[in-house]
PDB file of N, CA and C in Angstrom:
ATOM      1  N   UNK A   1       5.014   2.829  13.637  1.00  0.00           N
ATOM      2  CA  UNK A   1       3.815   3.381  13.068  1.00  0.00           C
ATOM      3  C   UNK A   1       2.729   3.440  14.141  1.00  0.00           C
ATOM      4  N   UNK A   2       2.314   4.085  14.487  1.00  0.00           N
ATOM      5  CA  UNK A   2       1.352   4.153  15.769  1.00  0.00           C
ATOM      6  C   UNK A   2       0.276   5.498  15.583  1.00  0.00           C
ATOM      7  N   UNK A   3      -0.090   5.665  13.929  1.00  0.00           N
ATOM      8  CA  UNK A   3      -1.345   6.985  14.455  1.00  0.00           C
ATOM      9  C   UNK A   3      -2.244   5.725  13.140  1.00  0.00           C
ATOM     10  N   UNK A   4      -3.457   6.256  13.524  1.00  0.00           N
ATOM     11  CA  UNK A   4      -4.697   5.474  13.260  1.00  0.00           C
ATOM     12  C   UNK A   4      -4.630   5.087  12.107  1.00  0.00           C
ATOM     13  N   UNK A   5      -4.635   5.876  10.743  1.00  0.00           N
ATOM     14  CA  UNK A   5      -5.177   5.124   9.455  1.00  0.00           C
ATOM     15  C   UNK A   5      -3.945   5.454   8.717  1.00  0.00           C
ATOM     16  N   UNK A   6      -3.706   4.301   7.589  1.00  0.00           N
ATOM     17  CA  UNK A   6      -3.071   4.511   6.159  1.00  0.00           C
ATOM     18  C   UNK A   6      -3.504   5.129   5.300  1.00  0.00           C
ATOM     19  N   UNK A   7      -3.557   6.184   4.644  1.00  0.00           N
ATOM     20  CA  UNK A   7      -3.857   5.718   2.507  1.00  0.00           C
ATOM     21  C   UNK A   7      -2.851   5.359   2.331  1.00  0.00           C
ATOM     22  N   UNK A   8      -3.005   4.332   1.002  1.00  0.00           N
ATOM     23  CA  UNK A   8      -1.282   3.561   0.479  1.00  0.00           C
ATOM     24  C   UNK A   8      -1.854   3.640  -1.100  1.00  0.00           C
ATOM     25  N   UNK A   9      -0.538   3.756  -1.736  1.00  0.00           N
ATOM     26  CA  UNK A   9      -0.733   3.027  -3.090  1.00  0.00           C
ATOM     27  C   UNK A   9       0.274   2.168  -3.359  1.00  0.00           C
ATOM     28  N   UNK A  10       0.083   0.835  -3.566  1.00  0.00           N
ATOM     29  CA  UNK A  10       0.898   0.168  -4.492  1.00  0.00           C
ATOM     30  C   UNK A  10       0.042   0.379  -5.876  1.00  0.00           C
ATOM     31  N   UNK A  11       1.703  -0.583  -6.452  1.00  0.00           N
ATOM     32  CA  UNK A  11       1.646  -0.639  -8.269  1.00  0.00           C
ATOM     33  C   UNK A  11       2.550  -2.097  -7.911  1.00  0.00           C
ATOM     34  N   UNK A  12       2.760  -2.664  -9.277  1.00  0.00           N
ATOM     35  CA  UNK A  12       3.022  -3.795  -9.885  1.00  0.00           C
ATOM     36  C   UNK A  12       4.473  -3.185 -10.481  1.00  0.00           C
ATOM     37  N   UNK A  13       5.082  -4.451 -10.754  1.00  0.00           N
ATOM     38  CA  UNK A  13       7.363  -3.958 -11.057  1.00  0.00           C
ATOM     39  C   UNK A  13       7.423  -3.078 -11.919  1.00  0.00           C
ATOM     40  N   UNK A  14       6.001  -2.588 -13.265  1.00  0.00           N
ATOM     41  CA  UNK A  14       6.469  -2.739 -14.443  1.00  0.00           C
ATOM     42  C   UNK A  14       5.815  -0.898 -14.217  1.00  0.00           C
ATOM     43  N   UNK A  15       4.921  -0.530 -12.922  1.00  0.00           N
ATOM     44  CA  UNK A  15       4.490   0.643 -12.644  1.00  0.00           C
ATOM     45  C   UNK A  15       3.153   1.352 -13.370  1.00  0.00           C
ATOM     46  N   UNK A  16       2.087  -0.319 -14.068  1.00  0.00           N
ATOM     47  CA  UNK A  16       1.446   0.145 -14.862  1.00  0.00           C
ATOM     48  C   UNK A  16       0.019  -0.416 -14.316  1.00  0.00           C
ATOM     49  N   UNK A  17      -0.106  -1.075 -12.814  1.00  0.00           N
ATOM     50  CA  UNK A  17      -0.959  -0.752 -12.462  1.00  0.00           C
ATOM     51  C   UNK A  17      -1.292  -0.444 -10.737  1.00  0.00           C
ATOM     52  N   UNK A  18      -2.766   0.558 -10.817  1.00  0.00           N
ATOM     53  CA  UNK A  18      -2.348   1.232  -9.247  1.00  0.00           C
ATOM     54  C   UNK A  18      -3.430   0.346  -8.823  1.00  0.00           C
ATOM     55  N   UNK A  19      -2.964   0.484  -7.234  1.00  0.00           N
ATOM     56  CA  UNK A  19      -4.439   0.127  -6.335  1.00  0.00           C
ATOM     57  C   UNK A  19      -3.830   1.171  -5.555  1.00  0.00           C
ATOM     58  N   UNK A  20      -5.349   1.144  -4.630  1.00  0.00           N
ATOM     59  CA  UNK A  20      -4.927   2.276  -3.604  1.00  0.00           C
ATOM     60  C   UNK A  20      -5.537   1.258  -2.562  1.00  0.00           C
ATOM     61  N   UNK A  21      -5.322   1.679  -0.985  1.00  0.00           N
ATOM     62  CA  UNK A  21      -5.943   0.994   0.003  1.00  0.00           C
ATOM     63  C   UNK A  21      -6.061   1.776   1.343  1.00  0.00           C
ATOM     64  N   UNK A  22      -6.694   1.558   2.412  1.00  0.00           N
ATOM     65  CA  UNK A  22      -6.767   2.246   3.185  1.00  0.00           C
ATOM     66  C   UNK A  22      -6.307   1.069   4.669  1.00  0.00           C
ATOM     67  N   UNK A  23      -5.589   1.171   5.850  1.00  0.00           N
ATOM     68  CA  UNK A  23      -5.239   0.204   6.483  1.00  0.00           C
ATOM     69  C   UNK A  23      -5.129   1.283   8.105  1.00  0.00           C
ATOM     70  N   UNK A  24      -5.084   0.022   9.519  1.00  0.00           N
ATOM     71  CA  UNK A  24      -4.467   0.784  10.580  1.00  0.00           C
ATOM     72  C   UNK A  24      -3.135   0.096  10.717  1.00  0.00           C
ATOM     73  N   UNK A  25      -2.414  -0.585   9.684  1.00  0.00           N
ATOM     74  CA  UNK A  25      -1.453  -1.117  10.223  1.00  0.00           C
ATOM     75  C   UNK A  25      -0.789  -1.041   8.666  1.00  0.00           C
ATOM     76  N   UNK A  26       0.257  -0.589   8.242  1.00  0.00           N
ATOM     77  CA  UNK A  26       0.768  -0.272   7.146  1.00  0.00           C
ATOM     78  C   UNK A  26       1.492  -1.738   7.387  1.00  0.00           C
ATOM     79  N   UNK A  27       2.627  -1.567   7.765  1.00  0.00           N
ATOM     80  CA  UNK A  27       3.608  -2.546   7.495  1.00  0.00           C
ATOM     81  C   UNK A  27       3.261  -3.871   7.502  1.00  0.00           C
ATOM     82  N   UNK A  28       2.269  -4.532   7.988  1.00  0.00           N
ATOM     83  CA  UNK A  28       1.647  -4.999   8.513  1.00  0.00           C
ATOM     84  C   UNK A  28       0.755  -5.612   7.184  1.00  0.00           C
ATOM     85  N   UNK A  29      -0.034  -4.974   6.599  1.00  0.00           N
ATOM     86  CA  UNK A  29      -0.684  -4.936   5.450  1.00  0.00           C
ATOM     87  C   UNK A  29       0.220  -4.996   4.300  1.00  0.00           C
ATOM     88  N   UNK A  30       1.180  -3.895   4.383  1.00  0.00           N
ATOM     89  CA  UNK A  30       2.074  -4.153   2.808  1.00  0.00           C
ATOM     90  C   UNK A  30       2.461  -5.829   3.033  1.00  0.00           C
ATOM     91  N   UNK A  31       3.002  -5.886   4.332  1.00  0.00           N
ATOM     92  CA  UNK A  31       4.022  -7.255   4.123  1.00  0.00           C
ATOM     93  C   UNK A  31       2.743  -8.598   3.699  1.00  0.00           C
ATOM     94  N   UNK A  32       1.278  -8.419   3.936  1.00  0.00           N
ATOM     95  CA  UNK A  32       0.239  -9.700   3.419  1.00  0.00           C
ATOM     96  C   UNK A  32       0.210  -9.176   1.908  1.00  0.00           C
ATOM     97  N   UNK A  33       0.362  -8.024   1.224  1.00  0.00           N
ATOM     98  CA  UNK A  33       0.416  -7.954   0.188  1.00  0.00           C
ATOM     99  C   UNK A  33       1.703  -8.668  -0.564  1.00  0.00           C
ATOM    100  N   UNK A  34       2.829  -8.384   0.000  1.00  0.00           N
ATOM    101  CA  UNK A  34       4.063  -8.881  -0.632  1.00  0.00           C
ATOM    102  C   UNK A  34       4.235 -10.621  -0.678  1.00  0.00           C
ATOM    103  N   UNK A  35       3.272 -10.976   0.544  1.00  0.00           N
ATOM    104  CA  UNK A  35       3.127 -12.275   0.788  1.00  0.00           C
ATOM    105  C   UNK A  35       2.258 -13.182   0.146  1.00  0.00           C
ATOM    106  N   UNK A  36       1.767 -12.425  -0.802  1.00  0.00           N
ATOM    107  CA  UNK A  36       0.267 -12.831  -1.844  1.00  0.00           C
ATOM    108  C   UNK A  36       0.078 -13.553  -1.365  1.00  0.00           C
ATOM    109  N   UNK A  37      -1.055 -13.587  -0.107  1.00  0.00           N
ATOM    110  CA  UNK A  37      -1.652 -14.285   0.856  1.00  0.00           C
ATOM    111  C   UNK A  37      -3.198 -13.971   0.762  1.00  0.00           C
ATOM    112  N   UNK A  38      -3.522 -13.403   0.134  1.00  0.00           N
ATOM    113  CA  UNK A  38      -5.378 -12.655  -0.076  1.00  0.00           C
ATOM    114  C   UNK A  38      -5.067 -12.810  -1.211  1.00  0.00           C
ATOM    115  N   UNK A  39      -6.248 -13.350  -1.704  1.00  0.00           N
ATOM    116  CA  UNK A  39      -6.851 -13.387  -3.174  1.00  0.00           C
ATOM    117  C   UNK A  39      -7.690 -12.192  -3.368  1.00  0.00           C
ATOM    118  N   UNK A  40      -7.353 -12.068  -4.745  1.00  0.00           N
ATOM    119  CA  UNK A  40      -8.517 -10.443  -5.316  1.00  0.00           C
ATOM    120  C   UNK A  40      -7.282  -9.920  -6.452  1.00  0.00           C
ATOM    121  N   UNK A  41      -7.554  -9.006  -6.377  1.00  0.00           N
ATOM    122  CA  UNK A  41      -6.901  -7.712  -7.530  1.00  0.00           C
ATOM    123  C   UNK A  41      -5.375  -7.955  -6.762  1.00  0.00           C
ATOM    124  N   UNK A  42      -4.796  -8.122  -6.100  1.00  0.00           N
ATOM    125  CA  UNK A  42      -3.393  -7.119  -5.966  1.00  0.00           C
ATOM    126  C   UNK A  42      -2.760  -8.510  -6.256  1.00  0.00           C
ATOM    127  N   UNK A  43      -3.460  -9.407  -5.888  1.00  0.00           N
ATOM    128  CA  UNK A  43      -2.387 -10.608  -6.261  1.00  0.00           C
ATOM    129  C   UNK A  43      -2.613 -11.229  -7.571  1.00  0.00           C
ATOM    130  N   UNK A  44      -3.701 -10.769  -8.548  1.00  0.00           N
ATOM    131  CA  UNK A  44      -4.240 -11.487  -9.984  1.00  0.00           C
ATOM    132  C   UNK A  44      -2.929 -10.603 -10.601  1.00  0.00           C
ATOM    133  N   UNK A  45      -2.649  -9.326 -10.140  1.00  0.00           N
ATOM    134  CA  UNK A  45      -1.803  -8.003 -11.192  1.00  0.00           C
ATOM    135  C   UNK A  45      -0.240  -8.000 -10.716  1.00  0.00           C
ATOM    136  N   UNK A  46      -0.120  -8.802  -9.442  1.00  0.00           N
ATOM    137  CA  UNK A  46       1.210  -8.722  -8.207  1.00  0.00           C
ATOM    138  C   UNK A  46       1.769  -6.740  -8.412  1.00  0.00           C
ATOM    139  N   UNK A  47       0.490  -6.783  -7.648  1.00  0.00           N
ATOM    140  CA  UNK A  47       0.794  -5.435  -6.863  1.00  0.00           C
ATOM    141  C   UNK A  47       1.011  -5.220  -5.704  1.00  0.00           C
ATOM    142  N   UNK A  48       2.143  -5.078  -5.279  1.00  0.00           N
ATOM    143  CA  UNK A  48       2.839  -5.145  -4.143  1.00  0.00           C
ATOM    144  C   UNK A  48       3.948  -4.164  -3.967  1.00  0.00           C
ATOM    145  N   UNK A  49       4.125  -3.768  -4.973  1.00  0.00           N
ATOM    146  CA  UNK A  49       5.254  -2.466  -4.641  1.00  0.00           C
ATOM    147  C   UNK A  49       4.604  -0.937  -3.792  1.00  0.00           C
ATOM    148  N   UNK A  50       5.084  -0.943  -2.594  1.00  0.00           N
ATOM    149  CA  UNK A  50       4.592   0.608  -2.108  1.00  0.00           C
ATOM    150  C   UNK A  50       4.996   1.821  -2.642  1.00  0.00           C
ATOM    151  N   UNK A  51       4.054   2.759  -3.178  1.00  0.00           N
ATOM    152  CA  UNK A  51       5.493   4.123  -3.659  1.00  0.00           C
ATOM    153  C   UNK A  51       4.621   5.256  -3.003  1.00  0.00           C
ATOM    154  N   UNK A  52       3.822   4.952  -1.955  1.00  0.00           N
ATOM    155  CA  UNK A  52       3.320   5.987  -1.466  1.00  0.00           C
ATOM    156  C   UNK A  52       2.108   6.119  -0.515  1.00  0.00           C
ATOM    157  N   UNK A  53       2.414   6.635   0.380  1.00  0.00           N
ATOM    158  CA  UNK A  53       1.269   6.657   1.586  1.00  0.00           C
ATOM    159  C   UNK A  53       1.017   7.773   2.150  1.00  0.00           C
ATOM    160  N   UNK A  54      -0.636   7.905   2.664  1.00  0.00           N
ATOM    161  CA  UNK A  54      -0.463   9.471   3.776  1.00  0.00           C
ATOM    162  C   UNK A  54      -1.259   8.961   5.053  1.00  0.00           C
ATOM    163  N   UNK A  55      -0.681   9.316   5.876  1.00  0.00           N
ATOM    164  CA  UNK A  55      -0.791   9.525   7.567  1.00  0.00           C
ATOM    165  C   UNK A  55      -2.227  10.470   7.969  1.00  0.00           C
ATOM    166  N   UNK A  56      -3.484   9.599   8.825  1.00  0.00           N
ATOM    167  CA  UNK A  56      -4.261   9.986   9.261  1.00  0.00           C
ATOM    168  C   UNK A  56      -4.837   9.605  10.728  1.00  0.00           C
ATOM    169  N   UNK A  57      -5.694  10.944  11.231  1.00  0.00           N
ATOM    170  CA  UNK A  57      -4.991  10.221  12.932  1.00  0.00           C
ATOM    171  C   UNK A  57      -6.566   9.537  12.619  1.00  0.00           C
ATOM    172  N   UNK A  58      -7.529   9.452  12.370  1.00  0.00           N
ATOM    173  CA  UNK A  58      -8.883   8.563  12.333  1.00  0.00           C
ATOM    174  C   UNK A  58      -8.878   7.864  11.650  1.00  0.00           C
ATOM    175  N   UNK A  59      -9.348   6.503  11.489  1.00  0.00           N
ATOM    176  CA  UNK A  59      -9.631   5.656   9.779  1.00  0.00           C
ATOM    177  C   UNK A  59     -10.793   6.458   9.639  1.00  0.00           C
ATOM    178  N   UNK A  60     -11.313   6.643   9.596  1.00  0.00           N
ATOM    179  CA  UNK A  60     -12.780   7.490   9.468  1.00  0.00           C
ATOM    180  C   UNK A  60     -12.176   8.487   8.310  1.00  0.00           C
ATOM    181  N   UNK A  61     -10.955   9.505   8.509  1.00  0.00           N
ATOM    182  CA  UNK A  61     -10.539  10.409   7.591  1.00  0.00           C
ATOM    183  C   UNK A  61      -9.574   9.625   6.533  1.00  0.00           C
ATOM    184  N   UNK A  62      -9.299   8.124   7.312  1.00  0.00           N
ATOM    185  CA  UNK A  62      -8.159   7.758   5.967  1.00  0.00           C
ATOM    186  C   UNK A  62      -9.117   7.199   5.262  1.00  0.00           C
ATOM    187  N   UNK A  63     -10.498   6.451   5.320  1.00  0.00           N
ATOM    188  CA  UNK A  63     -11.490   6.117   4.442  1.00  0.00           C
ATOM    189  C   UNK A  63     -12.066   7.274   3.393  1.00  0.00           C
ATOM    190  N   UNK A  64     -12.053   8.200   3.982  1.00  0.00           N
ATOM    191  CA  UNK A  64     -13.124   9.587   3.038  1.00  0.00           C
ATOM    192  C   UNK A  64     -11.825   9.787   2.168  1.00  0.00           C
ATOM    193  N   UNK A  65     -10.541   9.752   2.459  1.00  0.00           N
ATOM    194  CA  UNK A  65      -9.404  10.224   1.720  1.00  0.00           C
ATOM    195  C   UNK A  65      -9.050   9.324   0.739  1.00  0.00           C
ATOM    196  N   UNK A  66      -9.339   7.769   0.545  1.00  0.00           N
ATOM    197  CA  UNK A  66      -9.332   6.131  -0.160  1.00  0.00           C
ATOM    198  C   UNK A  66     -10.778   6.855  -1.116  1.00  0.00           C
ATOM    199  N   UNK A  67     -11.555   6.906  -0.427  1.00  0.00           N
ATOM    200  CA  UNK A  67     -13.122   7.265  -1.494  1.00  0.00           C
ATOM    201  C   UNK A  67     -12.422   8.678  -2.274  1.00  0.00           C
ATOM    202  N   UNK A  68     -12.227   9.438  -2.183  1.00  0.00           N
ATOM    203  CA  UNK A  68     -11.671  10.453  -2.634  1.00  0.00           C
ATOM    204  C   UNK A  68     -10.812  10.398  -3.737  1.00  0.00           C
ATOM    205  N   UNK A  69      -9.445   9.456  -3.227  1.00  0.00           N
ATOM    206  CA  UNK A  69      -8.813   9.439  -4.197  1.00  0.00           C
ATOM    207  C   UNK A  69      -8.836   8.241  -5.465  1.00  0.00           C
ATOM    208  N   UNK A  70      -9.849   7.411  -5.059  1.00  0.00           N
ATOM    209  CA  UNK A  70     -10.501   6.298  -6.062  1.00  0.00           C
ATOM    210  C   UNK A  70     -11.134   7.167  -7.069  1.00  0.00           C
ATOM    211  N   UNK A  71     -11.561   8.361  -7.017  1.00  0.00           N
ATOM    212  CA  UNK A  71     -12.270   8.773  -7.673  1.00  0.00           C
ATOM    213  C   UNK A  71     -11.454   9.948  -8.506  1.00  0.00           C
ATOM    214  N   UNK A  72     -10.481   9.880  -8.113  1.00  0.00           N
ATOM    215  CA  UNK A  72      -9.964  10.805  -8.830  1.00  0.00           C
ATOM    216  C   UNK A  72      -9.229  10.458 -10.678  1.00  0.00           C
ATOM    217  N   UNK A  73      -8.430  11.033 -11.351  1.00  0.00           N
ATOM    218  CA  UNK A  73      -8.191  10.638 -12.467  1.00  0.00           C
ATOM    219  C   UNK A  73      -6.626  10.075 -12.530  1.00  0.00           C
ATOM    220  N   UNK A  74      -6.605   8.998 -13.209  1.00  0.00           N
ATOM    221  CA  UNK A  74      -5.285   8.625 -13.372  1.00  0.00           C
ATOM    222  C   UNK A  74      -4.437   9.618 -13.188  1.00  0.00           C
ATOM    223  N   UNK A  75      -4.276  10.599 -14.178  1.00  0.00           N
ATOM    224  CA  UNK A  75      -3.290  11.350 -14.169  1.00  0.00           C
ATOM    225  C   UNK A  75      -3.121  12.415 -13.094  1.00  0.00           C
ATOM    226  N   UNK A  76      -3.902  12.243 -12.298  1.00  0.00           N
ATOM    227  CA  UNK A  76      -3.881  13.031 -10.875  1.00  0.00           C
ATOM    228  C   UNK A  76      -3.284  12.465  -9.821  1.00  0.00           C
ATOM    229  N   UNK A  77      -3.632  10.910 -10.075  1.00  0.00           N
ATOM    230  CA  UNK A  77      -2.761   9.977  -8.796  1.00  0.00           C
ATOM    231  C   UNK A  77      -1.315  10.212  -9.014  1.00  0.00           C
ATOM    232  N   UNK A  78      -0.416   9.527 -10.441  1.00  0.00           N
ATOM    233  CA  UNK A  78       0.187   9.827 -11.237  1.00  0.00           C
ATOM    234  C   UNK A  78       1.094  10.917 -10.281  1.00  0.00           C
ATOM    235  N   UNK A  79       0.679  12.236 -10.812  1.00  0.00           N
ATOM    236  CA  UNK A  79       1.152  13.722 -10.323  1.00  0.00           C
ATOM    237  C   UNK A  79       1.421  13.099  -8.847  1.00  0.00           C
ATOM    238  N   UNK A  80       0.407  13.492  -7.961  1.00  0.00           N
ATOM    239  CA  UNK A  80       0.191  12.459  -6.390  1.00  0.00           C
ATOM    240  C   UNK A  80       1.597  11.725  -6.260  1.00  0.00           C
ATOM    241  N   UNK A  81       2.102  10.578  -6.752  1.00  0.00           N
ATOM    242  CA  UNK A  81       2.882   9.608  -6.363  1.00  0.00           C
ATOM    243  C   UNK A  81       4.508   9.968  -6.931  1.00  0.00           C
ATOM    244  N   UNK A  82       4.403  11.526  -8.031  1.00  0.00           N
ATOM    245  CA  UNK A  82       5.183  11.630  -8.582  1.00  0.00           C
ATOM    246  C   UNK A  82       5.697  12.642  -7.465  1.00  0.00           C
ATOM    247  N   UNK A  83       4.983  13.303  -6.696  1.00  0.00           N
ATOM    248  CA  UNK A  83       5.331  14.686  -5.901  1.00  0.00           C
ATOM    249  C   UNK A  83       6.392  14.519  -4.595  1.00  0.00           C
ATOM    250  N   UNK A  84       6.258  12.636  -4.502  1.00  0.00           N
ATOM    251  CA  UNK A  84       6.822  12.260  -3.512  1.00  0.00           C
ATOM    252  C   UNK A  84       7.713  11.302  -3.358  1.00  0.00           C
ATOM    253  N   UNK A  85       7.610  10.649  -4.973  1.00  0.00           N
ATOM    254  CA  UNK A  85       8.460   9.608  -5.633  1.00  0.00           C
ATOM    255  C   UNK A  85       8.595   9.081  -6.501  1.00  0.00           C
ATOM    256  N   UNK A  86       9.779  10.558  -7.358  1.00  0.00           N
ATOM    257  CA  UNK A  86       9.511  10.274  -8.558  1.00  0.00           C
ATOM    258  C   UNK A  86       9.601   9.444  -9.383  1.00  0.00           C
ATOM    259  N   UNK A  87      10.325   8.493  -8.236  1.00  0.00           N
ATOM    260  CA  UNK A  87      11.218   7.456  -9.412  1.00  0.00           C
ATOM    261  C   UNK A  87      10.549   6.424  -9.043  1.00  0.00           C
ATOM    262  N   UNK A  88       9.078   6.173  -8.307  1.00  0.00           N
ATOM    263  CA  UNK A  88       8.331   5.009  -8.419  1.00  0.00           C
ATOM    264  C   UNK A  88       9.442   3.762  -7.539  1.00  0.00           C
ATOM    265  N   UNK A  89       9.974   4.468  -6.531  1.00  0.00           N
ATOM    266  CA  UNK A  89      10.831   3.612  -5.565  1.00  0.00           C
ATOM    267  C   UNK A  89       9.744   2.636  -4.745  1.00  0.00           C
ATOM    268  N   UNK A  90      10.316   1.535  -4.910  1.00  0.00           N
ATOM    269  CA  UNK A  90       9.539   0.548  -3.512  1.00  0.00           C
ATOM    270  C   UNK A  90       9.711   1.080  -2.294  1.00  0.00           C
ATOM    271  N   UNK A  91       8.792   1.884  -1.355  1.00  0.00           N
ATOM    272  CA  UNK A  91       9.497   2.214  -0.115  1.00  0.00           C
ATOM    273  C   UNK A  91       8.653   1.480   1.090  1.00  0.00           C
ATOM    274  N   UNK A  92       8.669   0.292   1.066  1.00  0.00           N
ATOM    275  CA  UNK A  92       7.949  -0.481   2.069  1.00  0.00           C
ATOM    276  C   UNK A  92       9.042  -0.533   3.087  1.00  0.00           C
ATOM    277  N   UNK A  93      10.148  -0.622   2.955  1.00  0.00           N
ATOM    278  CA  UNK A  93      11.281  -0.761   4.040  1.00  0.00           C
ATOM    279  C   UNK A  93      11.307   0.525   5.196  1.00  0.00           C
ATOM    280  N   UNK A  94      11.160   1.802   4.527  1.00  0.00           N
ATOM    281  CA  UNK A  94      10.510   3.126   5.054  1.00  0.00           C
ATOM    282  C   UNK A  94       9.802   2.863   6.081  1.00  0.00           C
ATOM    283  N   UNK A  95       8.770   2.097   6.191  1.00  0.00           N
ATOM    284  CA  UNK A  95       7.631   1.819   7.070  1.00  0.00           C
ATOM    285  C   UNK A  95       7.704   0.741   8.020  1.00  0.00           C
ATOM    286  N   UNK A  96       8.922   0.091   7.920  1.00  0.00           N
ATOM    287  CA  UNK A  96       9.420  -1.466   8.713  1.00  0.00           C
ATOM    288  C   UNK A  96       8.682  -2.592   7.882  1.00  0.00           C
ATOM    289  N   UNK A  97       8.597  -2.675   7.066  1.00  0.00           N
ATOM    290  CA  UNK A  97       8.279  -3.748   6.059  1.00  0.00           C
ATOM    291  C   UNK A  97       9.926  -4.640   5.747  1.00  0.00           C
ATOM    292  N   UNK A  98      10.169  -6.016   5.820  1.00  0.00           N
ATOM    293  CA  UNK A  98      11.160  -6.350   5.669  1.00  0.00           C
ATOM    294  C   UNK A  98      10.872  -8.428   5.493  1.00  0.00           C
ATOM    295  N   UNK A  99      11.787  -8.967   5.555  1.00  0.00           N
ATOM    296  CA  UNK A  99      12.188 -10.247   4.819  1.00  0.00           C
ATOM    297  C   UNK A  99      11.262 -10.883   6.320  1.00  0.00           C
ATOM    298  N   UNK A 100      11.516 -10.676   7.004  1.00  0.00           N
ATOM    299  CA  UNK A 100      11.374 -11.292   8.706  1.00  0.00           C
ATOM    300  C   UNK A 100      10.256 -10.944   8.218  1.00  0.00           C
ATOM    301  N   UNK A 101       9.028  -9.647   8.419  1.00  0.00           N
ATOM    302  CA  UNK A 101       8.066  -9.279   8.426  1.00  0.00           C
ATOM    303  C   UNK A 101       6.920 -10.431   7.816  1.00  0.00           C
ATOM    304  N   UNK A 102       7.225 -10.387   6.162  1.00  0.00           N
ATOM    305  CA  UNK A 102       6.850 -10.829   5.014  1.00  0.00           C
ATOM    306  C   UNK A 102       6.616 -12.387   5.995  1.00  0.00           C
ATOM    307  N   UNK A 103       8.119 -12.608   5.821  1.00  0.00           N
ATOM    308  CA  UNK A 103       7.996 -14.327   6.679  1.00  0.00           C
ATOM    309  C   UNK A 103       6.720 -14.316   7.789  1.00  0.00           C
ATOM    310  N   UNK A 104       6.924 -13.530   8.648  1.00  0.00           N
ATOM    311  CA  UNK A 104       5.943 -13.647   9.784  1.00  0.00           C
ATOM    312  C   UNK A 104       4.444 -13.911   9.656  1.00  0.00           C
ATOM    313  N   UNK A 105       4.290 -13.452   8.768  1.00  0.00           N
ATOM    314  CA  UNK A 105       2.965 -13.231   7.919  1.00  0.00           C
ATOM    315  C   UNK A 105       2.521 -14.871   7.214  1.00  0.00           C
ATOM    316  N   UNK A 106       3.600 -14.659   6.527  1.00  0.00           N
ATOM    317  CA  UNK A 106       2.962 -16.237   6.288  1.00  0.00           C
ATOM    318  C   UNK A 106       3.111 -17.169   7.005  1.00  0.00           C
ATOM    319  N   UNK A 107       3.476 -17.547   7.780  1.00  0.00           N
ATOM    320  CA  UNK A 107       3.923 -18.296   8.997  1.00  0.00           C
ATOM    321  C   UNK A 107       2.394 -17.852  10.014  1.00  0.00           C
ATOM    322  N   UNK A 108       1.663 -16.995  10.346  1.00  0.00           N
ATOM    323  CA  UNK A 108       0.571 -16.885  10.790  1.00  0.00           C
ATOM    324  C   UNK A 108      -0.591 -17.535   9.615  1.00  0.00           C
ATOM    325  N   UNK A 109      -0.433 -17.224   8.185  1.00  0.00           N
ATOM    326  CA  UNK A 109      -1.329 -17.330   7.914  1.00  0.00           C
ATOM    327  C   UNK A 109      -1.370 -18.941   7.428  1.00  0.00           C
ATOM    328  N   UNK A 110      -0.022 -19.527   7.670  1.00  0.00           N
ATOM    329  CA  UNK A 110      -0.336 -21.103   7.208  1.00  0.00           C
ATOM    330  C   UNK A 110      -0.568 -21.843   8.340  1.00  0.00           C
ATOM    331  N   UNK A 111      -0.043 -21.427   9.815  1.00  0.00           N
ATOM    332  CA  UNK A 111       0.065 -21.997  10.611  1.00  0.00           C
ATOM    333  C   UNK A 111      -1.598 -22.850  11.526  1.00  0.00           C
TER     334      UNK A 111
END
């Protein structure tokens, strides 16, 4: 992964709730999510499943694109996540997200 910004959405196993986020390091970020290592929203709901991201070469444009699509309507994200996966697949592995990763992560963050 090497161009500047994420948009991501995870959801939770059951696919009934979204966050969206904006990151320069996808895999990186999914795997502290999977690691429920930050307190807030993704770990009160265990949202951690990835089913969808878009590629931006500035964070500057992946931020206006996070404000953008926060604002948009459920059933628009929905459409959005359906156009690219329909079946609400975990695809964090896609991005080098993996068992080692996850580990690594917490292993920094307890250490």
């Amino acid at each position: 992964m090497h161009s500047s910004s994420f948009v991501y959405f995870l959801t939770n196993k059951n696919n009934t709730v979204l966050y969206i986020g904006v990151t320069r390091n996808l895999p990186f970020r999914i795997a502290e999510h999977k690691a429920r290592i930050n307190k807030g929203f993704t770990k009160k709901y265990g949202v951690e499943k990835l089913v969808y991201y878009e590629v931006y070469p500035t964070i500057m444009e992946g931020v206006s694109r996070e404000k953008q699509l926060k604002k948009w309507k459920r059933k628009w994200k929905i459409d959005l996540i359906e156009s690219e996966n329909s079946k609400w697949k975990d695809i964090s592995h896609e991005v080098g997200v993996d068992e080692d990763l996850i580990q690594s992560v917490k292993d920094r963050i307890t250490s």
